[in-house]
C-alpha atoms as a PDB file:
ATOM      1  CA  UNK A   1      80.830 130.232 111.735  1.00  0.00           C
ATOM      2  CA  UNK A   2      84.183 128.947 111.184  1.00  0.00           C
ATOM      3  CA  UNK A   3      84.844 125.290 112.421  1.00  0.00           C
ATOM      4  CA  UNK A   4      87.733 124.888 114.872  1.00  0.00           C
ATOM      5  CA  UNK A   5      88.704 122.222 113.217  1.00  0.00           C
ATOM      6  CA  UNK A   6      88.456 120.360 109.828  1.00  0.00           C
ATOM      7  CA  UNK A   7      88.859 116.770 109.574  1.00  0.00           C
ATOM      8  CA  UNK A   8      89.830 115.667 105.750  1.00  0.00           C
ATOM      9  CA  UNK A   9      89.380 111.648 105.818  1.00  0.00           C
ATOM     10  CA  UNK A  10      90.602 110.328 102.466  1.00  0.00           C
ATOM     11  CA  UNK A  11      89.152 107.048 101.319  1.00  0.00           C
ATOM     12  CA  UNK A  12      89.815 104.570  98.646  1.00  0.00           C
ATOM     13  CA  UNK A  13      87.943 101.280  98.763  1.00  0.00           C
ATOM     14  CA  UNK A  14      88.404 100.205 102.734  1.00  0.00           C
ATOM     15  CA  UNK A  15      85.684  98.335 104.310  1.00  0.00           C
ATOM     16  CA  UNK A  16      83.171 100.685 104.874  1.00  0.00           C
ATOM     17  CA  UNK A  17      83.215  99.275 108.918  1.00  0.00           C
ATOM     18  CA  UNK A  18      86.879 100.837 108.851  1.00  0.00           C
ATOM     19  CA  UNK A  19      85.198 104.111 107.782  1.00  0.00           C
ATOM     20  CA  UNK A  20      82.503 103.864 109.984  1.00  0.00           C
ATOM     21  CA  UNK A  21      84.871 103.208 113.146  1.00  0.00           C
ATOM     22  CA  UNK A  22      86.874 106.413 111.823  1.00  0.00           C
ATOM     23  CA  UNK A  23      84.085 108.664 111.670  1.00  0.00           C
ATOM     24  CA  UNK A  24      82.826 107.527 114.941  1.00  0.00           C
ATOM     25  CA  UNK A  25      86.113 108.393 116.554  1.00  0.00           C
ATOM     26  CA  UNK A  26      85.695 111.877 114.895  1.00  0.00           C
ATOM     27  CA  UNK A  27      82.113 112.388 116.562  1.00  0.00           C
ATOM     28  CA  UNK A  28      82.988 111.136 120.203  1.00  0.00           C
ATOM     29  CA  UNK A  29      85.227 113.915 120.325  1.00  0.00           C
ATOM     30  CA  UNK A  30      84.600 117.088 122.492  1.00  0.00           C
ATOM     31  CA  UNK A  31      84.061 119.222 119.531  1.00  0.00           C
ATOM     32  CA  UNK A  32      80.583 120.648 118.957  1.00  0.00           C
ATOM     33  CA  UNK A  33      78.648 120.407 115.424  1.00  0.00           C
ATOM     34  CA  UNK A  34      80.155 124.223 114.541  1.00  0.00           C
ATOM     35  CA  UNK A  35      83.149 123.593 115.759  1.00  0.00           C
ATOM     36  CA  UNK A  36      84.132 120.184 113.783  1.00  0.00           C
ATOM     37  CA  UNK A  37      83.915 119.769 110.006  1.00  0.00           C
ATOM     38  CA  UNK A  38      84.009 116.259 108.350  1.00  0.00           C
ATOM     39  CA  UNK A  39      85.055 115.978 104.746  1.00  0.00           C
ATOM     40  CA  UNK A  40      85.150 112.516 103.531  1.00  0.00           C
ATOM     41  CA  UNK A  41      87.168 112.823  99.923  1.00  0.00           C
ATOM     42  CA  UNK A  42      86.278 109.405  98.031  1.00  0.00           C
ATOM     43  CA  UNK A  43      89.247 108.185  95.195  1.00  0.00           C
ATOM     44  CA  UNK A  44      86.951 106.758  93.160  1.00  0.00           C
ATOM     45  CA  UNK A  45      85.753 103.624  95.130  1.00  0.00           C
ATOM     46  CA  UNK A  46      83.208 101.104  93.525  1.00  0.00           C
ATOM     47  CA  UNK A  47      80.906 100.860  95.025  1.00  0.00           C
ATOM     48  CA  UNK A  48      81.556 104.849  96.821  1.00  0.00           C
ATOM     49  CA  UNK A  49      80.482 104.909 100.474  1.00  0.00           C
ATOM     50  CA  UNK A  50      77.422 106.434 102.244  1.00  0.00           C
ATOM     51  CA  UNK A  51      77.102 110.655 102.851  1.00  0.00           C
ATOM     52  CA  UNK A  52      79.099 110.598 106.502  1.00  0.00           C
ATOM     53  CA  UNK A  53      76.400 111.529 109.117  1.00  0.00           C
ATOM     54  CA  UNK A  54      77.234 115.578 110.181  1.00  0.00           C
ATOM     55  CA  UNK A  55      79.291 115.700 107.438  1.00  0.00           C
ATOM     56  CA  UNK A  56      80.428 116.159 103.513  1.00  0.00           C
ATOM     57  CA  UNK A  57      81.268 113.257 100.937  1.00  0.00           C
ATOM     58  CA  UNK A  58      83.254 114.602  98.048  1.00  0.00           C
ATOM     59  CA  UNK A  59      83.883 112.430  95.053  1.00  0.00           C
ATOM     60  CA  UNK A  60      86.794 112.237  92.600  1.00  0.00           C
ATOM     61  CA  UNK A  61      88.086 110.067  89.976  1.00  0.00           C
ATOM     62  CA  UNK A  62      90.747 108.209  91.025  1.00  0.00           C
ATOM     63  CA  UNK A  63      93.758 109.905  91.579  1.00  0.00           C
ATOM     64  CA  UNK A  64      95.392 108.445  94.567  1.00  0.00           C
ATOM     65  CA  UNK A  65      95.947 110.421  97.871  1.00  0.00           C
ATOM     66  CA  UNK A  66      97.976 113.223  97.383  1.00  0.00           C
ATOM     67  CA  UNK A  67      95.384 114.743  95.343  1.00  0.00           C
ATOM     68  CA  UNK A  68      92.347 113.265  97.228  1.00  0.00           C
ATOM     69  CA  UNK A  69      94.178 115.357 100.011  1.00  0.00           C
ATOM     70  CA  UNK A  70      94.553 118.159  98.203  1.00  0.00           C
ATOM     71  CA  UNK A  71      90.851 118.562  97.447  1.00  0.00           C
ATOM     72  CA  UNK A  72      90.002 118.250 101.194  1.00  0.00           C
ATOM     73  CA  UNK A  73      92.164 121.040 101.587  1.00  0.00           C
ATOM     74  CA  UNK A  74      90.680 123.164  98.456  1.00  0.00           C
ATOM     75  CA  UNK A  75      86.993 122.569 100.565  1.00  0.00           C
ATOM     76  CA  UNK A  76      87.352 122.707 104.394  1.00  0.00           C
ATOM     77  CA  UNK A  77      86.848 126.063 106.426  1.00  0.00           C
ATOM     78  CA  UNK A  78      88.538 125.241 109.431  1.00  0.00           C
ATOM     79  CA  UNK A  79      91.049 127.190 111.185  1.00  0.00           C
ATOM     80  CA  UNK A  80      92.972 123.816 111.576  1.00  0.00           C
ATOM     81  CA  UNK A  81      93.110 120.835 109.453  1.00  0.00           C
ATOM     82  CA  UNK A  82      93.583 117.082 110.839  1.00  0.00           C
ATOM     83  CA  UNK A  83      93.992 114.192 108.225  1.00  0.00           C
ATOM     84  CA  UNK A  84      92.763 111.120 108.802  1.00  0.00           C
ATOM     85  CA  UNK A  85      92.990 107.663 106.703  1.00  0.00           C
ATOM     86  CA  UNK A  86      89.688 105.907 106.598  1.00  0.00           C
ATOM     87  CA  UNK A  87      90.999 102.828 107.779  1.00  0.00           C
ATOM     88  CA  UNK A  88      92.179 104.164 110.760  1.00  0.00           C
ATOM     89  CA  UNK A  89      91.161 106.250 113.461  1.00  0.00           C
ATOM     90  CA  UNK A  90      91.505 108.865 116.192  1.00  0.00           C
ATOM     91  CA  UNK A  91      91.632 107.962 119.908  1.00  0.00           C
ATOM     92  CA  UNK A  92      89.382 110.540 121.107  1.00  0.00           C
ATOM     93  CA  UNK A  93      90.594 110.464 125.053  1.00  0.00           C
ATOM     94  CA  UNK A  94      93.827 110.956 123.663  1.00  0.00           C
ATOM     95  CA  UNK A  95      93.063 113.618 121.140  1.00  0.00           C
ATOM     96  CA  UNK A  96      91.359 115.986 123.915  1.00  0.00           C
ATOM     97  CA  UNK A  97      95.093 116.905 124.582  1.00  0.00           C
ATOM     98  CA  UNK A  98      95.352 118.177 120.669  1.00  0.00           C
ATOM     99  CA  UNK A  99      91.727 119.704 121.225  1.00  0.00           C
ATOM    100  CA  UNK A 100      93.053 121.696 124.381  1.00  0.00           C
ATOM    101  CA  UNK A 101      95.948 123.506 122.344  1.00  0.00           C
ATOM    102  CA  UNK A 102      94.209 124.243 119.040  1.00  0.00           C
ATOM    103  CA  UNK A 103      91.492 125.986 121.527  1.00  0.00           C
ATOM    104  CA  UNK A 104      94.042 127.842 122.734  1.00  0.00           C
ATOM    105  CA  UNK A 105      95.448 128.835 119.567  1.00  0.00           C
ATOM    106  CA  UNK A 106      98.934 129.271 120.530  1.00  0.00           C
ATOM    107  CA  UNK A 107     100.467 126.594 117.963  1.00  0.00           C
ATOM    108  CA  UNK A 108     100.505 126.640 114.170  1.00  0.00           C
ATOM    109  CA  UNK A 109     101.433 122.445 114.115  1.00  0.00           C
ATOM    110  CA  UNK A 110     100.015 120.243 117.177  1.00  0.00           C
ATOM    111  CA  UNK A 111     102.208 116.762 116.708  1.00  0.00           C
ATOM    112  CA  UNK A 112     101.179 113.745 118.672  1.00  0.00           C
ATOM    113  CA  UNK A 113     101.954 109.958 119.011  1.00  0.00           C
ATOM    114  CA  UNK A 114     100.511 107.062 117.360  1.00  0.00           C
ATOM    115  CA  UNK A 115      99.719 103.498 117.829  1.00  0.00           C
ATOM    116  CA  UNK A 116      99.800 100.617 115.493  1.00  0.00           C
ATOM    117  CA  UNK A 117      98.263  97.081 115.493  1.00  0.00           C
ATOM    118  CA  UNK A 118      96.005  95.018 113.731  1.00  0.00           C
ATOM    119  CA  UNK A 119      92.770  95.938 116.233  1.00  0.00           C
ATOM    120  CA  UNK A 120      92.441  98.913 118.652  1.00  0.00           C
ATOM    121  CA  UNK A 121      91.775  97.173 121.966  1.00  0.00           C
ATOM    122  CA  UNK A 122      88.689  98.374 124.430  1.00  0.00           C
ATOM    123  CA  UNK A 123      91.918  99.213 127.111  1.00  0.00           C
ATOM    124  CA  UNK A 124      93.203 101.624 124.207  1.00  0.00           C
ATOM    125  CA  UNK A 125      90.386 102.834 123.092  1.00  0.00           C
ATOM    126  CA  UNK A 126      90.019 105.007 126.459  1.00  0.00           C
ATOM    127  CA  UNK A 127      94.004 105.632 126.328  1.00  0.00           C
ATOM    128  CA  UNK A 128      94.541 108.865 127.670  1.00  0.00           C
ATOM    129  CA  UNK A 129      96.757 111.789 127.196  1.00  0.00           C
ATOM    130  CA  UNK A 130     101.015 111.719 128.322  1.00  0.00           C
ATOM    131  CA  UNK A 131     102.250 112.416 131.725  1.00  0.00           C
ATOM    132  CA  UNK A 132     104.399 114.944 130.206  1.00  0.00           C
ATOM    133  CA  UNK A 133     103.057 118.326 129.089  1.00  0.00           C
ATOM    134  CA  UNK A 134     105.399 118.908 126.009  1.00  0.00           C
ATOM    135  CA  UNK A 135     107.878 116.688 124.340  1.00  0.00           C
ATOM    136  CA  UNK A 136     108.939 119.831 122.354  1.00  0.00           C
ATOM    137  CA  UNK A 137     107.337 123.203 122.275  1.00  0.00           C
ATOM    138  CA  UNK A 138     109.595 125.952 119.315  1.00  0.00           C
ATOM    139  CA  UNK A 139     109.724 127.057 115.878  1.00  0.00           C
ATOM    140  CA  UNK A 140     109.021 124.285 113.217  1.00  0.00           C
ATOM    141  CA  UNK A 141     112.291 124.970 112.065  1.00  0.00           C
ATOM    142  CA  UNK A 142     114.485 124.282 115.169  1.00  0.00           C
ATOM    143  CA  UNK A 143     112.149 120.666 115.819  1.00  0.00           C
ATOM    144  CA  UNK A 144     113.642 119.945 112.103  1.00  0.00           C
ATOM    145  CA  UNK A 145     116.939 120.650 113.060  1.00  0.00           C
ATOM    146  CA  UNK A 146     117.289 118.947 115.988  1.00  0.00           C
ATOM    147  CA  UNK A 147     114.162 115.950 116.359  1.00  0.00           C
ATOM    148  CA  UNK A 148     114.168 112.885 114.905  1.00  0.00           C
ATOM    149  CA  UNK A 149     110.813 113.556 112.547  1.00  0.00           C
ATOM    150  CA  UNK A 150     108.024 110.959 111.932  1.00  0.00           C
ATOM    151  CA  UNK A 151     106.595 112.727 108.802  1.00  0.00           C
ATOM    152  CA  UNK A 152     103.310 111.046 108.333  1.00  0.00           C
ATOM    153  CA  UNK A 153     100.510 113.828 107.940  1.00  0.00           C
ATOM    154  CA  UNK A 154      97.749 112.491 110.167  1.00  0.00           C
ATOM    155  CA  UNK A 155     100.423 112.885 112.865  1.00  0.00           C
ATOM    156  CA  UNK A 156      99.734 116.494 113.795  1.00  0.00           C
ATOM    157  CA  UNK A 157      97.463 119.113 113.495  1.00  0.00           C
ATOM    158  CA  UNK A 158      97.744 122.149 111.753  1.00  0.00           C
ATOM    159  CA  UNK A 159      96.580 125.761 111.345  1.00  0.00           C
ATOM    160  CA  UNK A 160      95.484 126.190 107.652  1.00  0.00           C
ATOM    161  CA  UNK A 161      96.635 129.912 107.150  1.00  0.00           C
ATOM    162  CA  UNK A 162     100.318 128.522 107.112  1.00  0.00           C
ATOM    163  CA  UNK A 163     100.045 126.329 103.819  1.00  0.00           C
ATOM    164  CA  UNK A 164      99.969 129.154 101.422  1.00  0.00           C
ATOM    165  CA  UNK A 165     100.418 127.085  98.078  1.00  0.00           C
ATOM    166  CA  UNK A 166     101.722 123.957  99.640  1.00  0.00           C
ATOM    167  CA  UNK A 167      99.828 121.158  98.437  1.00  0.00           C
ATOM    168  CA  UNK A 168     101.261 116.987  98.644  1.00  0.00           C
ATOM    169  CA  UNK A 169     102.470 115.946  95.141  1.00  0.00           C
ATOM    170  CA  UNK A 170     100.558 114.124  93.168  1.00  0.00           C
ATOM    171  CA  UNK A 171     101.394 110.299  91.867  1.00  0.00           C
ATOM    172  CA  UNK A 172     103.927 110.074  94.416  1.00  0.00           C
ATOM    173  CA  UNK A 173     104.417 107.419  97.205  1.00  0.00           C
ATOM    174  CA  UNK A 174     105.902 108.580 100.094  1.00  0.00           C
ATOM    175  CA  UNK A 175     104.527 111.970 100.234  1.00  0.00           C
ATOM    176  CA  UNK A 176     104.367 112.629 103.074  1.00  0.00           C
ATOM    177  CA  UNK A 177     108.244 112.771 103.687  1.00  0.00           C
ATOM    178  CA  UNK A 178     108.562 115.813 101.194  1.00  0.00           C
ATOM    179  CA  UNK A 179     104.893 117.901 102.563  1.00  0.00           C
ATOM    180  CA  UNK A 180     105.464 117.938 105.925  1.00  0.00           C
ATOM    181  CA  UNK A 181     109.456 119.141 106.326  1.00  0.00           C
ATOM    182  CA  UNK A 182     108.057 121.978 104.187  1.00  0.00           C
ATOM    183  CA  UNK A 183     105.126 122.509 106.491  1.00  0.00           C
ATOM    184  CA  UNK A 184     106.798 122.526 109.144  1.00  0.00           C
ATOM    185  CA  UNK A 185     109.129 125.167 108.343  1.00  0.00           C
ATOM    186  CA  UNK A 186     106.171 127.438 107.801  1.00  0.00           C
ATOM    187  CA  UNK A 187     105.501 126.917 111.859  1.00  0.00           C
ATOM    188  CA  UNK A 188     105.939 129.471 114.257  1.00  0.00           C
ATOM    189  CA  UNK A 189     105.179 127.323 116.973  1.00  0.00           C
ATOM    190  CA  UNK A 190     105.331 123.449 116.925  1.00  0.00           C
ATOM    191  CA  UNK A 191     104.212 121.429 120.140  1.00  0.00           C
ATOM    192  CA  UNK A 192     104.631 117.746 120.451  1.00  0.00           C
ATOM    193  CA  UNK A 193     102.362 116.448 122.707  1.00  0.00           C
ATOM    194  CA  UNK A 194     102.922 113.240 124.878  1.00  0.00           C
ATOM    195  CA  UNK A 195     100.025 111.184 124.022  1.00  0.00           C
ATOM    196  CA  UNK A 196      99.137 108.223 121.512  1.00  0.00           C
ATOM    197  CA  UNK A 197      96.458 110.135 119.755  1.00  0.00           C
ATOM    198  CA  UNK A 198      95.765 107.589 116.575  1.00  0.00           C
ATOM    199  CA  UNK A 199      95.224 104.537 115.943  1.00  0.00           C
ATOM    200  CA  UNK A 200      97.552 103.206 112.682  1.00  0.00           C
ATOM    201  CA  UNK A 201      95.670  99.947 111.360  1.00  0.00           C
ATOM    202  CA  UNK A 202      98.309  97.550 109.946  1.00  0.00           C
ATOM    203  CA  UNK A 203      96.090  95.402 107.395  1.00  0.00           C
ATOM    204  CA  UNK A 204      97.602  93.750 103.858  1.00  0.00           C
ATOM    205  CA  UNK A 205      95.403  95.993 102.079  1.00  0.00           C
ATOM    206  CA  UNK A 206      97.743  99.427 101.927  1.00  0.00           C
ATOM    207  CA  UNK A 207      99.859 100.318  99.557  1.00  0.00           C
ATOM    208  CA  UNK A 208     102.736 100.071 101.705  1.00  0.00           C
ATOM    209  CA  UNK A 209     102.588  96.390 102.265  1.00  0.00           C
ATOM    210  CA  UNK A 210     102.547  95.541  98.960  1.00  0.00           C
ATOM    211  CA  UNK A 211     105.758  93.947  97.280  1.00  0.00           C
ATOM    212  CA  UNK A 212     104.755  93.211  93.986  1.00  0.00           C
ATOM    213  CA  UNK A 213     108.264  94.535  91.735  1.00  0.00           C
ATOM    214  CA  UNK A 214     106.557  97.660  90.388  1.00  0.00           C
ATOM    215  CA  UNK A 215     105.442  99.074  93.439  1.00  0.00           C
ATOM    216  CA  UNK A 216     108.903  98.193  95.074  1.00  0.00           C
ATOM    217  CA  UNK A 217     110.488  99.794  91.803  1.00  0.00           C
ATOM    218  CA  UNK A 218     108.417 102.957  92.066  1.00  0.00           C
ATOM    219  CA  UNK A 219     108.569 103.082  96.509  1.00  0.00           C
ATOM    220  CA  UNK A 220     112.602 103.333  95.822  1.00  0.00           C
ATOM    221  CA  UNK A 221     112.255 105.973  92.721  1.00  0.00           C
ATOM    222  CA  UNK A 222     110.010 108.504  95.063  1.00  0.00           C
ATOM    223  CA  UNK A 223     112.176 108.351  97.637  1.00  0.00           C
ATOM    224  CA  UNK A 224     114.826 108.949  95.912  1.00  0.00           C
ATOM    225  CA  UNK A 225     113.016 111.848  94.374  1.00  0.00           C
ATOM    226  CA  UNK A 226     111.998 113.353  98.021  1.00  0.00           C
ATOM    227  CA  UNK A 227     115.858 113.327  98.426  1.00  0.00           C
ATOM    228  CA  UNK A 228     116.616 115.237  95.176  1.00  0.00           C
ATOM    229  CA  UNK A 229     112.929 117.631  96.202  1.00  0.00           C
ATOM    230  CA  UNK A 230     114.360 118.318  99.848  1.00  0.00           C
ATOM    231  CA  UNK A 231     117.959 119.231  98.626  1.00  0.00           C
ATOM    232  CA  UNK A 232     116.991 121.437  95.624  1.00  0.00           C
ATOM    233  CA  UNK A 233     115.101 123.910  98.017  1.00  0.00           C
ATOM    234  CA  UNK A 234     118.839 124.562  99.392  1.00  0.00           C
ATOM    235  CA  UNK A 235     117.540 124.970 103.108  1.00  0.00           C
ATOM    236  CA  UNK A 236     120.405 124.062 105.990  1.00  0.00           C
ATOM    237  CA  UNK A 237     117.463 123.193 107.970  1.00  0.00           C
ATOM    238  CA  UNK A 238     116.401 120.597 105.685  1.00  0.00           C
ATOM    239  CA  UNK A 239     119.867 119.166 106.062  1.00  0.00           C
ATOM    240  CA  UNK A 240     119.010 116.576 108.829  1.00  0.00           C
ATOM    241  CA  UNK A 241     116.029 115.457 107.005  1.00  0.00           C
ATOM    242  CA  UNK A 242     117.659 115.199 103.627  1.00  0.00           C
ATOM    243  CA  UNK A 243     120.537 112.354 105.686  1.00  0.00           C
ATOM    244  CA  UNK A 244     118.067 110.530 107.230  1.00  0.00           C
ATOM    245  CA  UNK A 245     115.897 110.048 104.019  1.00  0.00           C
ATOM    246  CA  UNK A 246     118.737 109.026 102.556  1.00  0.00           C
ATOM    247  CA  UNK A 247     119.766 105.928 105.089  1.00  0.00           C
ATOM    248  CA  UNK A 248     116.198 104.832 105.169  1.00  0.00           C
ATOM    249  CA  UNK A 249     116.302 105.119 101.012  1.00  0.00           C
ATOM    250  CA  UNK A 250     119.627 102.312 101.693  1.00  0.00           C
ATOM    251  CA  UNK A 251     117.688 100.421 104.181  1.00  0.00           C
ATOM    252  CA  UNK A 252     114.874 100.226 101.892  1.00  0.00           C
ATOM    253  CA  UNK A 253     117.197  99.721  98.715  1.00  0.00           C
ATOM    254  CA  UNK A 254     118.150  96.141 100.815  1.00  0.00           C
ATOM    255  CA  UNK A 255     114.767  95.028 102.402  1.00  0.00           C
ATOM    256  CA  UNK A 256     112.647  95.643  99.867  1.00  0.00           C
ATOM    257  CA  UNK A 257     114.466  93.976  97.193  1.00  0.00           C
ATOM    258  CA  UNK A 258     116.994  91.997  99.048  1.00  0.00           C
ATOM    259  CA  UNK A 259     119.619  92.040  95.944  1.00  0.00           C
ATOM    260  CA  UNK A 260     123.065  93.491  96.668  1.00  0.00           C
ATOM    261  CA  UNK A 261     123.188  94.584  93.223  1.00  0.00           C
ATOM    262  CA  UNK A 262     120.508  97.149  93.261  1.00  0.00           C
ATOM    263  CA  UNK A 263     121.839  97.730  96.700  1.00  0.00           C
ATOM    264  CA  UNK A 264     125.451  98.849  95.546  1.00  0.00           C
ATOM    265  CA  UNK A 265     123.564 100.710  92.334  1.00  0.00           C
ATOM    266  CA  UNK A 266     121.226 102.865  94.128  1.00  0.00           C
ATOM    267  CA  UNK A 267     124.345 103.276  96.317  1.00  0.00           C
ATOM    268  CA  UNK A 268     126.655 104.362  93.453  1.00  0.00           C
ATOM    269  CA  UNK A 269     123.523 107.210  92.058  1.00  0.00           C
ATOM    270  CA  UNK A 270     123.460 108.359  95.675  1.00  0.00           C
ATOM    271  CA  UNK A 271     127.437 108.758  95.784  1.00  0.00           C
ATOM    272  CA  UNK A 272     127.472 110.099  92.180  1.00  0.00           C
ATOM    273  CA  UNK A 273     124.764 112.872  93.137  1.00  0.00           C
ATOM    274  CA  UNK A 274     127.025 113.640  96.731  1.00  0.00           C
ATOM    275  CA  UNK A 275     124.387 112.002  99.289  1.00  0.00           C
ATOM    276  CA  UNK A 276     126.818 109.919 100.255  1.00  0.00           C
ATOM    277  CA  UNK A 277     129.262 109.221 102.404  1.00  0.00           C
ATOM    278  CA  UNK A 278     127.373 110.739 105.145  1.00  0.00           C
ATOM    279  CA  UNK A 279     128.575 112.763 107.339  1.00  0.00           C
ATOM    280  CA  UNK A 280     128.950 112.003 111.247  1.00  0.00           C
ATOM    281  CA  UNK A 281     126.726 113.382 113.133  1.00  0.00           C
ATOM    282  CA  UNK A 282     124.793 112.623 116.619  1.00  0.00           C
ATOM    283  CA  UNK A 283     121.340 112.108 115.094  1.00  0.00           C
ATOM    284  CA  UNK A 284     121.212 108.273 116.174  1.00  0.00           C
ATOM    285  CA  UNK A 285     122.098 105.287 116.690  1.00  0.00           C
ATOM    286  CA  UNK A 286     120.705 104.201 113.631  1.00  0.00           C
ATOM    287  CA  UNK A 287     122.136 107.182 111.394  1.00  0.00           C
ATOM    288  CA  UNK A 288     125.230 106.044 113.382  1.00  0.00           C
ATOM    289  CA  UNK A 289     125.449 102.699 112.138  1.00  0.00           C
ATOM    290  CA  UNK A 290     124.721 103.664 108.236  1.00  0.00           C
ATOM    291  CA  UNK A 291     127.346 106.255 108.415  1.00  0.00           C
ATOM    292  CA  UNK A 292     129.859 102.960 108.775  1.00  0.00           C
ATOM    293  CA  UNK A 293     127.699 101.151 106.294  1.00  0.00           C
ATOM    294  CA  UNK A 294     127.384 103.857 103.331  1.00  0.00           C
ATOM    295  CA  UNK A 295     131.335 103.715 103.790  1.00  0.00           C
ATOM    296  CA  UNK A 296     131.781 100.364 102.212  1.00  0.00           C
ATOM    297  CA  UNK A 297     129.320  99.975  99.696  1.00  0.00           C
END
């Protein structure tokens, strides 16, 4: 039988209670044994962690998480696919919502909100689904055009027939931002649910808080590269996308390095290469504000 849906939970060292707390949020959920598939891909921890209970533990050499993701997808069976980071977890009151539209199979991407904080609290823990029924409900394509997107990829849920070859790059930080615009576009049918579906631990132990000056160097290169990767496909759609990378890529350029120099640099390459000046456009406030900035540096 074909599980409903097939949870890929990538893991690289985390305390194993982080894993533990991530599978259990998997199992509390409405989903019976045939319908939910557990595939716990292990980078190449020392020690590696225990067989998941109900479930599969897959073990690679390191490679980092783009291609511990892709071998979760080369392995599950469902007709979705959910990704989950061990250290966090899903908020299974909340995820019933997610659960009620892949049953009905009417969506090819399932989007919901997140959470973030150190600990999930017992009052979260039984957080339950929005008040509204849809943020957005379209094609992939017009969400891209016209929604703000939050690209991370344990953010939605999706139906596993539309990847064809797409697969997350390997090496590369950020990954995210250049998978899921391209996923997306694949969508027929995109709903964004209103509820805070997963829990996003923020611990010193990602790679994302660290700010040592070779992983600053190499968070600036790859975004810089998902700017080239998002432009070179030559899709208007993309367009939106491709100017908001870019003003977090400036943001970025000052906070993580806090030097005007490489500020005004990264600036010039981005100018040279005709991502900047931006162009007006209603997107934000934010985008707003580093249209006026981009025009002096």
């Amino acid at each position: 039988m074909e599980p409903l849906v097939s949870f890929i939970v990538t893991y690289h060292n985390e305390p194993e209670d982080y894993l533990r707390a991530c599978l259990e949020s998997i199992q509390a959920l409405p989903l019976t044994k045939d319908e939910a598939e557990v595939i716990v891909v292990d980078d190449g921890s020392s020690p590696p962690p225990a067989s998941p209970r109900g479930g599969r533990l897959i073990r690679q050499e390191q490679a980092g998480l783009s291609v511990a993701r892709n071998t979760g997808i080369e392995n599950v069976r469902g007709r979705y696919i959910q990704f989950v980071d061990a250290d966090d977890c899903l908020i299974p009151s909340a995820y019933e919502a997610v659960i009620e539209q892949v049953r009905k199979e009417e969506a090819d991407v399932v989007m919901f909100k997140m959470m973030a904080s150190p600990q999930l609290s017992p009052e979260e823990r039984k957080m339950s689904r929005g008040n509204l029924p849809f943020l957005w409900r379209g094609w992939g394509r017009q969400f891209l055009q016209h929604r703000n997107l939050r690209a991370a990829a344990w953010g939605y849920a999706f139906r596993r027939e539309i990847l064809g070859d797409l697969r997350f790059h390997p090496g590369l930080l950020h990954e995210d931002e250049l998978f899921t615009p391209q996923l997306f576009l694949k969508a027929k049918t995109l709903i964004e649910l209103d509820s805070k579906a997963y829990f996003y631990r923020q611990h010193s132990g990602t790679i994302t808080h660290s700010l040592t000056p070779e992983i600053v160097q190499k968070r600036l290169d790859d975004i810089r590269f998902v700017i080239r990767e998002l432009r070179s496909l030559e899709n208007p759609v993309l367009e939106r996308r491709v100017r908001q990378l870019t003003t977090d890529y400036i943001q970025k350029s000052w906070t993580l390095t806090h030097s005007l120099l490489e500020l005004r640099r990264r600036a010039k390459e981005l100018r040279e290469e005709g991502f900047l000046p931006l162009p007006f456009r209603p997107y934000s406030l934010r985008y707003l504000f580093f249209v006026l900035v981009t025009k002096v540096l």
